[in-house]
Protein backbone atom coordinates (compact mmCIF):
# COMPACT_ATOMS: atom_id res chain seq x y z
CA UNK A 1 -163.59 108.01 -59.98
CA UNK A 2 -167.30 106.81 -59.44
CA UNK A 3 -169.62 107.08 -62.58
CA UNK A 4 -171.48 110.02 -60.67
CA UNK A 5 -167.93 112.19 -61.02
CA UNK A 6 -167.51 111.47 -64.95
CA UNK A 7 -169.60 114.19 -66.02
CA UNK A 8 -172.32 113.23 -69.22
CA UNK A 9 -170.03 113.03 -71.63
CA UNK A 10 -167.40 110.78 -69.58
CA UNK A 11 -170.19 107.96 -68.48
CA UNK A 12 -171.67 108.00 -72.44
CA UNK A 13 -168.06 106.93 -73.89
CA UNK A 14 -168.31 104.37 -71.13
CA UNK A 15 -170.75 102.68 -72.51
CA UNK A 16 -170.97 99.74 -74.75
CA UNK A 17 -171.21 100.90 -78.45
CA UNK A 18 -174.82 100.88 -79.30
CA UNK A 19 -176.02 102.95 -77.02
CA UNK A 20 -178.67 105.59 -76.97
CA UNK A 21 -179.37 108.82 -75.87
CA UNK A 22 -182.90 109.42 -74.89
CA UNK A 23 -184.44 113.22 -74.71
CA UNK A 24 -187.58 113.79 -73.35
CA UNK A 25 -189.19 116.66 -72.81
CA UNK A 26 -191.09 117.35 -69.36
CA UNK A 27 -193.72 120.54 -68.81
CA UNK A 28 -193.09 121.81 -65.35
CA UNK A 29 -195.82 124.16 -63.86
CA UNK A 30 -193.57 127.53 -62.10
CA UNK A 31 -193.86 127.47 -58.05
CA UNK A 32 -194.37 130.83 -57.99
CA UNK A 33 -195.99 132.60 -61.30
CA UNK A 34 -197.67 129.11 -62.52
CA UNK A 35 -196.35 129.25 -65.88
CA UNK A 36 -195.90 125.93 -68.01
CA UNK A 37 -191.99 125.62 -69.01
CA UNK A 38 -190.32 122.91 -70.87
CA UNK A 39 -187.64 120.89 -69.37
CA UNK A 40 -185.45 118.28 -70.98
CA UNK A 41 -184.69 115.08 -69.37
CA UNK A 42 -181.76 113.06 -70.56
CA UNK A 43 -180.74 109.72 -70.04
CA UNK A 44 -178.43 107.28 -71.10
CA UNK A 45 -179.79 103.97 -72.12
CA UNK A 46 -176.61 101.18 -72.50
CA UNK A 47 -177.10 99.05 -75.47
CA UNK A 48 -175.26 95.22 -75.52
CA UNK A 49 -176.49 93.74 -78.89
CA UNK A 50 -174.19 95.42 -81.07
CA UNK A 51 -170.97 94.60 -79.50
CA UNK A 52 -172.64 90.92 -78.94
CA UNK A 53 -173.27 90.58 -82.77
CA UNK A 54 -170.07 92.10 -83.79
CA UNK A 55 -168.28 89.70 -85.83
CA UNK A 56 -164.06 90.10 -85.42
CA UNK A 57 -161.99 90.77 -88.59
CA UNK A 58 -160.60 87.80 -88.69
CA UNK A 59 -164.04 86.18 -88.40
CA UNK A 60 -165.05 87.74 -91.58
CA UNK A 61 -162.02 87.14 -93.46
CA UNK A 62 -162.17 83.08 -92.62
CA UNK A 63 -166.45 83.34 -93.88
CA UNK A 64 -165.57 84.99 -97.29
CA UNK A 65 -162.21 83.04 -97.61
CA UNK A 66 -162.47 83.12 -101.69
CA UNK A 67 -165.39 85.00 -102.24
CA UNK A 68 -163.82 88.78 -101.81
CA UNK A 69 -160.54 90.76 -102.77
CA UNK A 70 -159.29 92.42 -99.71
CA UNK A 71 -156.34 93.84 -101.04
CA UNK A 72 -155.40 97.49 -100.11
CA UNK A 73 -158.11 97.34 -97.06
CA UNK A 74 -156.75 98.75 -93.96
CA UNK A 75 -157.47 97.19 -90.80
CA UNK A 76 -158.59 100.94 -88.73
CA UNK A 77 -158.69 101.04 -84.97
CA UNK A 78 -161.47 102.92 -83.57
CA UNK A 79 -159.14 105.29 -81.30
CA UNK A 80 -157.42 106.54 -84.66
CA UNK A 81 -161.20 108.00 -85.59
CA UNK A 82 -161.48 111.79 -85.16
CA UNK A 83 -165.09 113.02 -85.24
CA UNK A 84 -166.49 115.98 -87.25
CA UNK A 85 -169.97 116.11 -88.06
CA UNK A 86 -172.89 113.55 -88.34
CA UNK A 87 -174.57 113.06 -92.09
CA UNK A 88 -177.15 110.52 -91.27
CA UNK A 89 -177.93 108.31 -88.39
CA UNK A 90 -176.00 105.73 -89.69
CA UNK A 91 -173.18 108.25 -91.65
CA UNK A 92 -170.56 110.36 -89.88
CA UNK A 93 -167.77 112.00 -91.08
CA UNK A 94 -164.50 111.89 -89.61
CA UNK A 95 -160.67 112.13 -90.41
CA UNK A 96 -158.34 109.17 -89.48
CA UNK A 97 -155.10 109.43 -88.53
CA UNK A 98 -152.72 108.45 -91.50
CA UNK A 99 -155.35 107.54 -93.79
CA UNK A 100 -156.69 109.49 -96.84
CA UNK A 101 -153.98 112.39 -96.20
CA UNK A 102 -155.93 113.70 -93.40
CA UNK A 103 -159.35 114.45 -95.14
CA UNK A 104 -162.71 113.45 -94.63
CA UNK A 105 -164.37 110.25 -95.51
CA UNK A 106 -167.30 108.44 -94.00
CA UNK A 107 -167.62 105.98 -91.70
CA UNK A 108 -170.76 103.83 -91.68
CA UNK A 109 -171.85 102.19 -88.97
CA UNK A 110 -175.09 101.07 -87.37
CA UNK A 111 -176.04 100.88 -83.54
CA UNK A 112 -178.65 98.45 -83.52
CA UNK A 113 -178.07 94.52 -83.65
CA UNK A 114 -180.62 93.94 -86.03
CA UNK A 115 -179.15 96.03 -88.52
CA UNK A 116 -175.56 94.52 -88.18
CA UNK A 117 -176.18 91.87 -90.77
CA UNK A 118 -177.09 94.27 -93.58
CA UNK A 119 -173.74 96.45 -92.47
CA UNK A 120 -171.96 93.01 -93.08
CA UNK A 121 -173.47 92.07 -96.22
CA UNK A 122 -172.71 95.49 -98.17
CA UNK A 123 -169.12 95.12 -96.88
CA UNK A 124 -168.74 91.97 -98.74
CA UNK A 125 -170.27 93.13 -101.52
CA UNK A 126 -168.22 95.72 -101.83
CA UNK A 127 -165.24 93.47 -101.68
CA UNK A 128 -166.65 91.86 -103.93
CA UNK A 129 -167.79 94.13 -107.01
CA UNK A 130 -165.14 95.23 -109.57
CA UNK A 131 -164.72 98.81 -109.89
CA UNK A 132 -167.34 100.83 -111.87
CA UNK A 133 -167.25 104.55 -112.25
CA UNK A 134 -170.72 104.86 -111.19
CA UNK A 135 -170.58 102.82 -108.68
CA UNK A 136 -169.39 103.67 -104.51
CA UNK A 137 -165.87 102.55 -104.94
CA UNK A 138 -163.89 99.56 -102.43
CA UNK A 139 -163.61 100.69 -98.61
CA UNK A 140 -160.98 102.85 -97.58
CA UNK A 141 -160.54 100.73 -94.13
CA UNK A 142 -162.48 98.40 -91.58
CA UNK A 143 -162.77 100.02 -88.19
CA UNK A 144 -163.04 97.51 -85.52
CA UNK A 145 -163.27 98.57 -81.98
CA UNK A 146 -162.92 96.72 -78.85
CA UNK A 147 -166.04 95.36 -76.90
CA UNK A 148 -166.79 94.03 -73.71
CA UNK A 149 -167.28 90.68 -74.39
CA UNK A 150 -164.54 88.10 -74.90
CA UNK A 151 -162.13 91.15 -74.91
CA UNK A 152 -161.95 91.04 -78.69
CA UNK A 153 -162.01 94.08 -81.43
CA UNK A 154 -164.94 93.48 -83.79
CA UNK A 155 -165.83 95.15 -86.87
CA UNK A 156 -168.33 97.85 -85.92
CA UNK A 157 -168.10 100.04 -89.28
CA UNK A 158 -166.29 100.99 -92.27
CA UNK A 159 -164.86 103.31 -94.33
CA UNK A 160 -165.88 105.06 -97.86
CA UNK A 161 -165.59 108.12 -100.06
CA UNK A 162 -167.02 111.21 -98.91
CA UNK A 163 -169.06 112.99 -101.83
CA UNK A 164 -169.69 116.69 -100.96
CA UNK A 165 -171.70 117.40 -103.52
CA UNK A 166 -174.59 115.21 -102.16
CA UNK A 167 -177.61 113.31 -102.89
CA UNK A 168 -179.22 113.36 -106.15
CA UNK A 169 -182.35 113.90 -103.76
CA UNK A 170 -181.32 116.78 -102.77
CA UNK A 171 -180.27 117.96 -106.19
CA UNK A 172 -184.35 117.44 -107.45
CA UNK A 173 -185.29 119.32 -104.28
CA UNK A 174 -183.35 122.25 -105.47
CA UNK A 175 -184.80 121.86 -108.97
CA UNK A 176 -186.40 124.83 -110.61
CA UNK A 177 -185.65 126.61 -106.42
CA UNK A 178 -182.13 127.58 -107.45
CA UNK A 179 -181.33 125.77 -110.91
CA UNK A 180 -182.67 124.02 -113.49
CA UNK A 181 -181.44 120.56 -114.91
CA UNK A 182 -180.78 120.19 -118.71
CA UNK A 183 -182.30 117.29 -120.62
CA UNK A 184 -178.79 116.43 -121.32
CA UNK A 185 -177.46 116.09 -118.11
CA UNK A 186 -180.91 114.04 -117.15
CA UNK A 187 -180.42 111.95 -119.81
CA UNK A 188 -176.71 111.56 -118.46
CA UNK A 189 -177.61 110.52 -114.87
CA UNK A 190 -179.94 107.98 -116.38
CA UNK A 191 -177.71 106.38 -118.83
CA UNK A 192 -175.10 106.35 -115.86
CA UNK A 193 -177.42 104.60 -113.02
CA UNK A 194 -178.45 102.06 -115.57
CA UNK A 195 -174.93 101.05 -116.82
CA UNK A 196 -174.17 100.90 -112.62
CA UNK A 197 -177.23 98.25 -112.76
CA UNK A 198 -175.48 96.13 -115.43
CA UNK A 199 -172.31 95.92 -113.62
CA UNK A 200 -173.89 95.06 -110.13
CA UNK A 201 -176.10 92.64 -112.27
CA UNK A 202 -172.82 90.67 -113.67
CA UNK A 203 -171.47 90.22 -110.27
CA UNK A 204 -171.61 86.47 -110.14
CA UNK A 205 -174.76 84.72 -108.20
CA UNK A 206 -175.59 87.49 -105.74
CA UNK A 207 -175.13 90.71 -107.78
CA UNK A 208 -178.57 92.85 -107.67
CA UNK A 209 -179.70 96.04 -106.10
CA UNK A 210 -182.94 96.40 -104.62
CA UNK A 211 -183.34 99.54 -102.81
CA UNK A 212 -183.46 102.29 -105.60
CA UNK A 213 -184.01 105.75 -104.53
CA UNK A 214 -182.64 109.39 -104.94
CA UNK A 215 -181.30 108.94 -101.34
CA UNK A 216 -179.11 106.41 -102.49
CA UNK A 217 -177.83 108.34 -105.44
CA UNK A 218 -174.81 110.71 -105.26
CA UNK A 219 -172.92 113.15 -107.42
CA UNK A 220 -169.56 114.07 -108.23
CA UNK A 221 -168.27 116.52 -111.00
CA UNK A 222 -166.68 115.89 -113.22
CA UNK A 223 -163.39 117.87 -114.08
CA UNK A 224 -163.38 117.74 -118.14
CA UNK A 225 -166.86 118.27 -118.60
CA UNK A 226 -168.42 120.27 -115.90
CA UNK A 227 -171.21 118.04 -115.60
CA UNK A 228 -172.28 115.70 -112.62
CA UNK A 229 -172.38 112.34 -113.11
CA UNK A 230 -174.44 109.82 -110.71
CA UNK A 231 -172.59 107.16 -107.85
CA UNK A 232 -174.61 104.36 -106.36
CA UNK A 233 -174.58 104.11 -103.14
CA UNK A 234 -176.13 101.48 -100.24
CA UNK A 235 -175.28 97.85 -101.01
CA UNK A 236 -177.00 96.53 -98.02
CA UNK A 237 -179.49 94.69 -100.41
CA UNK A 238 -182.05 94.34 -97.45
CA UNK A 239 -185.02 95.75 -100.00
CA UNK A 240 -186.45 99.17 -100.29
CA UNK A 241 -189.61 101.05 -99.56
CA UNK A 242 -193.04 100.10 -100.73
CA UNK A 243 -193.42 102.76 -102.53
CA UNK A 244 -190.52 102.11 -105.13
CA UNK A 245 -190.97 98.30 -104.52
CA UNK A 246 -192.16 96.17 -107.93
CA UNK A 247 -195.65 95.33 -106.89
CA UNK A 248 -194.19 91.44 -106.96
CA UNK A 249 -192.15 92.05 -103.81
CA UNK A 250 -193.78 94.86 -101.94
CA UNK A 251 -197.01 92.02 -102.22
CA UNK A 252 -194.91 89.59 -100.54
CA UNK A 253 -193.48 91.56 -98.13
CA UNK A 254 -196.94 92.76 -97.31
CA UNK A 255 -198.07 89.32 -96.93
CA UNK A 256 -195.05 88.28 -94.58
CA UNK A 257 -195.75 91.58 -92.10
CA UNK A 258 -199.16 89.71 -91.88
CA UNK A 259 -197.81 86.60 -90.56
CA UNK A 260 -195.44 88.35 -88.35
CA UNK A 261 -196.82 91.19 -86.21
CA UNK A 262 -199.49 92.43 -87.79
CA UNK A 263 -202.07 92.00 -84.68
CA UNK A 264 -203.78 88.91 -86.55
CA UNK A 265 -205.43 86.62 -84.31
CA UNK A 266 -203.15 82.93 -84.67
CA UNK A 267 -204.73 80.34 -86.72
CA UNK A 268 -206.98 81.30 -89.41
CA UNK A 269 -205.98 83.98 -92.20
CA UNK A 270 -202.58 84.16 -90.44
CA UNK A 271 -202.18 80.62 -90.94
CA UNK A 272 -203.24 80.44 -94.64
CA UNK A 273 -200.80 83.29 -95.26
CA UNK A 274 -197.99 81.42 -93.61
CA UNK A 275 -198.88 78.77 -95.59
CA UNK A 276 -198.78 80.09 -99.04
CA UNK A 277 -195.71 82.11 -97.66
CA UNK A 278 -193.92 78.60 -97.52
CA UNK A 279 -194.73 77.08 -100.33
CA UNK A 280 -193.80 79.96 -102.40
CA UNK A 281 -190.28 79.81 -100.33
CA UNK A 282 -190.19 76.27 -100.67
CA UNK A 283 -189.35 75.72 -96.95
CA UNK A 284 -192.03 74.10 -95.06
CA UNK A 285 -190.28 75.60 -92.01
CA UNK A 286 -189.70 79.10 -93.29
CA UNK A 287 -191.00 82.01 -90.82
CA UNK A 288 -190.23 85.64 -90.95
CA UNK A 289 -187.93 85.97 -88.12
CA UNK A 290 -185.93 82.60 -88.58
CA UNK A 291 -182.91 84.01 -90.01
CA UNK A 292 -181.92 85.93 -86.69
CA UNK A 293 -180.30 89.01 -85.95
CA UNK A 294 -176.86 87.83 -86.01
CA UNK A 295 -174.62 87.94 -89.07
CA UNK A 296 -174.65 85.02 -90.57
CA UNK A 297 -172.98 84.51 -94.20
CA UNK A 298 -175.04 84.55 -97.10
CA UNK A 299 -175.60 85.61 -101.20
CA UNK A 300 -177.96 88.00 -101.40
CA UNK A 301 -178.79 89.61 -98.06
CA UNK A 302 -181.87 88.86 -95.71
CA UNK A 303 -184.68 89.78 -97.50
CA UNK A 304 -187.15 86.51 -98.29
CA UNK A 305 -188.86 88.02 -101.69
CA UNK A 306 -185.52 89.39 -102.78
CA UNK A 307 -183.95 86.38 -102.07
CA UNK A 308 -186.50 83.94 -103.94
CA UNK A 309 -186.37 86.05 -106.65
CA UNK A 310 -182.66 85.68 -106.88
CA UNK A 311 -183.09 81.65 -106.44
CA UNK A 312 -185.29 81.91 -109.94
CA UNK A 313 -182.50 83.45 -111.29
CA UNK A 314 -179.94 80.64 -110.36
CA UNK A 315 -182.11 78.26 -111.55
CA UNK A 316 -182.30 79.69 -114.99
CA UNK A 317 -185.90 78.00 -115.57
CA UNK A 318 -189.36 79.65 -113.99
CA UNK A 319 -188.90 83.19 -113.65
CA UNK A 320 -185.45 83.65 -114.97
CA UNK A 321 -185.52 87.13 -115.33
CA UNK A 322 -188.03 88.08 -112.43
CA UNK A 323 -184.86 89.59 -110.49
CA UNK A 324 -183.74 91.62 -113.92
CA UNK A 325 -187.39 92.75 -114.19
CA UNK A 326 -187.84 93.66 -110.91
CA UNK A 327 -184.98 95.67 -110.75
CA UNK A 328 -185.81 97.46 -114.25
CA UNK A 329 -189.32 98.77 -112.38
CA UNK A 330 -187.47 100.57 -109.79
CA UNK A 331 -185.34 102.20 -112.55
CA UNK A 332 -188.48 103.20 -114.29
CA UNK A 333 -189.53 105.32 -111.10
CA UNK A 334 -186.37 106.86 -110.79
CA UNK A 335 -186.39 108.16 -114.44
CA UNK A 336 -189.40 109.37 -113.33
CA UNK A 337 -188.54 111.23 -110.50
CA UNK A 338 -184.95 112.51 -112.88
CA UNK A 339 -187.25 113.94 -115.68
CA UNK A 340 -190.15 114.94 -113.65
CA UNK A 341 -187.66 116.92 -111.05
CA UNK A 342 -189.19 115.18 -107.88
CA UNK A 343 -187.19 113.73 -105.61
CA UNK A 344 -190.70 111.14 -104.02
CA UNK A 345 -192.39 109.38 -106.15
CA UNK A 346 -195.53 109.57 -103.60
CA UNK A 347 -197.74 106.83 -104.55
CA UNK A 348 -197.77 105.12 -101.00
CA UNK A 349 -197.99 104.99 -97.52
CA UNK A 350 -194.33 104.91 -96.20
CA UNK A 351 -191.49 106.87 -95.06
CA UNK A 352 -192.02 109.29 -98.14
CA UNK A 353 -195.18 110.16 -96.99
CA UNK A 354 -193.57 111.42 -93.38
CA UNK A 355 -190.43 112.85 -95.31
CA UNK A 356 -192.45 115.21 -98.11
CA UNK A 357 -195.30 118.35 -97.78
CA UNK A 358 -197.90 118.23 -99.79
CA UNK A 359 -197.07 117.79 -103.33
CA UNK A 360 -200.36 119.64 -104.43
CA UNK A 361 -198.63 123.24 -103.15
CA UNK A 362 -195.29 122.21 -104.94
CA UNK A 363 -196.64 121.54 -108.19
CA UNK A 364 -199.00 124.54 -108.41
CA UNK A 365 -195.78 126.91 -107.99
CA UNK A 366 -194.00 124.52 -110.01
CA UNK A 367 -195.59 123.08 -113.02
CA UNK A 368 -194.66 119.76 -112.44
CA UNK A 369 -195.63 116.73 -111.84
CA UNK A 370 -197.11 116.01 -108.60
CA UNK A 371 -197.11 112.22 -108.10
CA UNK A 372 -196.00 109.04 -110.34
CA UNK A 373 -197.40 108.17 -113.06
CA UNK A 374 -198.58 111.68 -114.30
CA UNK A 375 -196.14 113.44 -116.50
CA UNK A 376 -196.13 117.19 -117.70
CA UNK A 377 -192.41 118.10 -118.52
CA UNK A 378 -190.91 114.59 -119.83
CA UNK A 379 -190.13 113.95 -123.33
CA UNK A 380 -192.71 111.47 -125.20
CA UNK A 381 -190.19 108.83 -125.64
CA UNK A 382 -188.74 109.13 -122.09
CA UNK A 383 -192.33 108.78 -121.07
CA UNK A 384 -192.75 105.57 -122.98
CA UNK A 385 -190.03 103.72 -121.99
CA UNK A 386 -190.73 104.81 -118.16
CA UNK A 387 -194.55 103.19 -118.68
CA UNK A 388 -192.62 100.37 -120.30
CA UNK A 389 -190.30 99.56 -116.99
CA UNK A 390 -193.13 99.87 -114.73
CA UNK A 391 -195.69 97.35 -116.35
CA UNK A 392 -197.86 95.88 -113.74
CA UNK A 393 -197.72 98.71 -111.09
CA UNK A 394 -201.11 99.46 -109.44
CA UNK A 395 -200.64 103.32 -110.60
CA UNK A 396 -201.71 102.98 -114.55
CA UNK A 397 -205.24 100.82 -113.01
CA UNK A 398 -206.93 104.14 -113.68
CA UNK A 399 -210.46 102.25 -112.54
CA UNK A 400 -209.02 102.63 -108.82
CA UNK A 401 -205.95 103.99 -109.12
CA UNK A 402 -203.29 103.94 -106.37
CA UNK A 403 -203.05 107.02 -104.67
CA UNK A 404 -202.06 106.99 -100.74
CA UNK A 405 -205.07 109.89 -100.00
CA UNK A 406 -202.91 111.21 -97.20
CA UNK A 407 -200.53 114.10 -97.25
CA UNK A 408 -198.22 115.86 -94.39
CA UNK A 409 -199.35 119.63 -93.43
CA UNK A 410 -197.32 121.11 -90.74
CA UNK A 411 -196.25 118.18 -89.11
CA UNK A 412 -199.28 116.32 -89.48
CA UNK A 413 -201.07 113.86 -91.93
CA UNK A 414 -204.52 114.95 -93.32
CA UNK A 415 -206.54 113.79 -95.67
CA UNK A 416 -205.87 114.71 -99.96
CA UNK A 417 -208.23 117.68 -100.68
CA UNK A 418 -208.20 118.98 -97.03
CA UNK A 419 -208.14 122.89 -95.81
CA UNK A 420 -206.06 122.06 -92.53
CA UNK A 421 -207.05 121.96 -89.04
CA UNK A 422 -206.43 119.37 -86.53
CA UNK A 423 -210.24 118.52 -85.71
CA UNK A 424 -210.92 114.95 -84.58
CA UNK A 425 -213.26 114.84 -88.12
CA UNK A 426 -210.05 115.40 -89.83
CA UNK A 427 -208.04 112.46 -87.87
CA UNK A 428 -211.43 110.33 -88.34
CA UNK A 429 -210.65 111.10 -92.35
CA UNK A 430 -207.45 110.45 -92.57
CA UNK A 431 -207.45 107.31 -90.81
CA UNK A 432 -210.30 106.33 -93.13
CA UNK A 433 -208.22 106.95 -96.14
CA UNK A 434 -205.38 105.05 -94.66
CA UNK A 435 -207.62 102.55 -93.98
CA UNK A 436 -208.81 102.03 -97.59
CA UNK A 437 -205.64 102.10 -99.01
CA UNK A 438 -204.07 99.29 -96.95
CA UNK A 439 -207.39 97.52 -97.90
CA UNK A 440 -207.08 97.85 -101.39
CA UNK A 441 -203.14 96.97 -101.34
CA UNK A 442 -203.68 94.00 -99.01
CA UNK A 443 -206.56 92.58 -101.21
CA UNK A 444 -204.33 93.13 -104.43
CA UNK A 445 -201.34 91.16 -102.22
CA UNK A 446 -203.75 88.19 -101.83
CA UNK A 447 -204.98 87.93 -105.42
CA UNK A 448 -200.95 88.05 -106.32
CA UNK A 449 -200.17 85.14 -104.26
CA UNK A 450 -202.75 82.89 -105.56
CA UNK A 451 -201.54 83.90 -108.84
CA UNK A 452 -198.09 82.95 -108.31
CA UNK A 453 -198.33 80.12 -106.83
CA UNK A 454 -200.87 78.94 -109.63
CA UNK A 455 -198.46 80.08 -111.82
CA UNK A 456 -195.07 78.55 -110.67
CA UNK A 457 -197.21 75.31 -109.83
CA UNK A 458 -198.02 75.00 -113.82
CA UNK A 459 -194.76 76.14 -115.24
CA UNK A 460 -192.81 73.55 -112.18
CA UNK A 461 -195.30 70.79 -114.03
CA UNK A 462 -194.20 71.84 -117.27
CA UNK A 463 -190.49 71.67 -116.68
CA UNK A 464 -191.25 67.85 -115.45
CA UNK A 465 -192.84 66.86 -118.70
CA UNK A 466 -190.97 68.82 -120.99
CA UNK A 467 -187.33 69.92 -119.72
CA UNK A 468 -186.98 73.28 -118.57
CA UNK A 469 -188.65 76.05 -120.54
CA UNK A 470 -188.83 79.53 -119.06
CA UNK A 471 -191.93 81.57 -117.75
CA UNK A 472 -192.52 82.69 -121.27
CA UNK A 473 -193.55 79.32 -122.33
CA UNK A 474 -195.72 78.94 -119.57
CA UNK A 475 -199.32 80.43 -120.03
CA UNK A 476 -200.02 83.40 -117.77
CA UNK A 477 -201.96 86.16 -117.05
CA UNK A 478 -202.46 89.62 -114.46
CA UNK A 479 -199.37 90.59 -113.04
CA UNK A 480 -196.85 88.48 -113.79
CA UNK A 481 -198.25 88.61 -117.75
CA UNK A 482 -196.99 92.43 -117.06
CA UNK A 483 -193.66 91.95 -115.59
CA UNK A 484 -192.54 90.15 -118.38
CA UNK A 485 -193.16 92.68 -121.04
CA UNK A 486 -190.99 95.20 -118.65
CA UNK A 487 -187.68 95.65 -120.61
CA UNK A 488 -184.11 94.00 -119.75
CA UNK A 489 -181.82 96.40 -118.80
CA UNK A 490 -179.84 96.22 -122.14
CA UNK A 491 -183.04 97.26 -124.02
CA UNK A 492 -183.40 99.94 -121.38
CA UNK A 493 -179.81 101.55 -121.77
CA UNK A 494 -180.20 101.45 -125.71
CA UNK A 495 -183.07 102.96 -125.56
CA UNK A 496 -181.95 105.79 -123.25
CA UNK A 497 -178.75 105.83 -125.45
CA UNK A 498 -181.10 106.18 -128.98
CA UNK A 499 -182.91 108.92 -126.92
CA UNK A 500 -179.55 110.71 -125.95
CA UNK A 501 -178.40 110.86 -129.86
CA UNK A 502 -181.70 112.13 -131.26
């Protein structure tokens, strides 16, 4: 049968996995009355790079050889995958013939070949954690599928717990709508997310989690109680959105989009970033595309600021507890978003600005908070220690504080304080707003770097002459002063705990 004769559906499972589906639609004037319909146009666009970057099971069992547990893993073949709805564009659900007693779990997946290495990386980590109740348990299976090149099955996915009850997103979204959290069980999902952080923390070299977020939050009941207690999800460890980024890593990351493909002339400023970019790596060769695509095995994941903050860590001397610290300040935004019922924290230019209405609408119904830091329904002492984990972000500068001056109105981003409209003074003013906010971010990025590398240059000089003392013995002062007044997470949780019992 010729691939004209398969029908739609026959030529897309034909294709490599990867693939996409492309809709567009087309307006088509009428022959006869001239009116304007729509027409859709689809096409099927093959995709190679994921099966090329697949890595085979027993590929990734001889790379981790003593570094994960894979006991009780099944080894799932694609064909036993039944398909029953899509989650996310990376989540499905689907039953799998005799596994799980026939009910629903999810697969995860991704079907792009630059993503494959993050897939990889939260596989091994979750081979590698030791069970925690708040904490996405082992896999259920590895589902490897057979590709067309070098007729061998690689790992294209696996499988985990389906949690019905959702996100804790989508739990804040409902807030005050249909229900209305207790302090109690606020205080409980708090408590719970930070103990999760502890455990992750303990997990030998590479143990951190740096993409924080009520996405990446679910809930399950539980059966004694009643109440819902909180499961971290996403152990991909490739970072998380400006937004909820410490300002020590969103800075750097800010810096390396500049010396990638930012539109920067070469030499120059683009230079001088690299530059600095380099020596703060320590790699005189290090650019922002040199790891690659492929899957390659590492501690850690792929992301460069992550990653050096992690290498501070190991070398229990400068910075020691940047990583811990780091960490802490995305905690300190979710507690924001738990007590303040949000589920954005909207204080920047980035997928939450394209995922949320304006907040202004929300919190005049409401009562509550619009927009981290401001605070109208949190305890005094909840407020305190959230101030306390988020030392040093741009938001408590109230001489020009951080706000992204852009909101989304049906569809569309305007400028703060605007009626509506789609005039081009309105896209003139947004753009303008944009404009000064990626000014004010990427000046406050420079000033960083200098600082840090000032900074780590002294304290390196002092651990010459006089052993190997940590940042606090080494005389600093902005930023970094901040960070290291933010709270370790075992102040955090005893705080939370004192909070929870008075």
């Amino acid at each position: 049968m010729g691939e004209g004769e398969l029908g739609l559906e026959g030529r897309w499972w034909s294709m490599p996995f990867g693939s996409a589906v492309v809709v567009d639609f087309v307006e088509v004037a009428g022959e006869e009355d001239g009116v304007v319909r729509v027409e859709e146009e689809v096409a099927l666009v093959p995709g190679y790079g994921v099966e090329q970057g697949m890595v085979d099971w027993q590929g990734l069992r001889a790379m981790w050889e003593g570094e994960v547990d894979w006991e009780g893993v099944e080894v799932v073949e694609w064909e036993r995958l039944r398909f029953k709805r899509q989650v996310h564009e990376v989540i499905s659900l689907v039953e799998v013939a005799g596994l799980a007693e026939g009910k629903e779990v999810v697969l995860k997946s991704v079907l792009q070949q630059q993503e494959q290495r993050y897939m990889y990386n939260e596989l091994k980590m979750l081979l590698s954690l030791g069970s925690h109740p708040n904490l996405i348990g082992r896999p259920l299976g590895v589902v490897t599928k057979k590709g067309r090149f070098g007729n061998r099955r690689g790992v294209c996915g696996f499988l985990l717990e389906w949690f019905p009850l959702s996100s804790l997103k989508e739990r804040l979204l409902r807030d005050d709508y249909e229900e209305t959290t207790s302090t109690e069980q606020k205080l409980r999902w708090a408590r719970q997310v930070t103990e999760a952080f502890v455990h992750i923390n303990g997990h030998n070299n590479a143990g951190f989690y740096p993409d924080l977020k009520p996405d990446n939050i679910v809930l399950r009941e539980d059966a004694k109680t009643g109440m819902l207690d909180a499961v971290l999800i996403d152990l991909e460890q490739r970072g998380g959105w400006f937004a909820w980024s410490p300002p020590e890593v969103a800075y750097v990351e800010y810096l390396e989009m500049l010396a990638n493909e930012s539109g920067l002339p070469e030499g120059g400023l683009k230079d001088e970033i690299l530059e600095q970019l380099r020596e703060y790596y320590g790699d005189p060769e290090w650019s922002p595309d040199a790891a690659g695509p492929r899957y390659h095995n590492t501690d850690g994941g792929f992301s460069s600021p992550w990653l050096a903050l992690l290498e501070a860590r190991k070398a229990k001397g400068w910075g020691t507890h940047f990583l811990e610290r780091a960490q802490v300040f995305m905690l300190g935004k979710l507690l924001w978003c738990i007590f303040a019922g949000q589920p954005f924290v909207r204080c920047g230019i980035d997928h939450e600005v394209l995922r949320d209405g304006d907040p202004g609408y929300e919190s005049r119904r409401s009562g509550k908070a619009r927009a981290f830091p401001e605070f109208k329904k949190t305890p005094r002492a909840v407020r305190e220690l959230i101030q306390a984990c988020t030392a040093g972000a741009p938001e408590w500068d109230t001489s020009q504080p951080r706000l992204p001056g852009v909101v989304l109105r049906g569809g569309k981003l305007h400028p703060v304080g605007s009626t509506g409209g789609h005039t081009p003074t309105i896209a003139v003013d947004t753009l303008n707003a944009a404009r000064r906010f990626w000014n004010r971010e990427v000046e406050l990025a420079r000033s960083f770097m200098e600082e840090l590398l000032l900074d780590r240059g002294s304290s390196l000089e002092s651990m010459k002459e006089k052993g190997s003392p940590t940042l606090d013995s080494v005389a600093t002062s902005g930023l970094l002063d901040q960070v290291q007044t933010r709270p370790l997470f075992s102040k955090v949780l005893e705080q939370l705990n004192r909070i929870a019992s008075g």
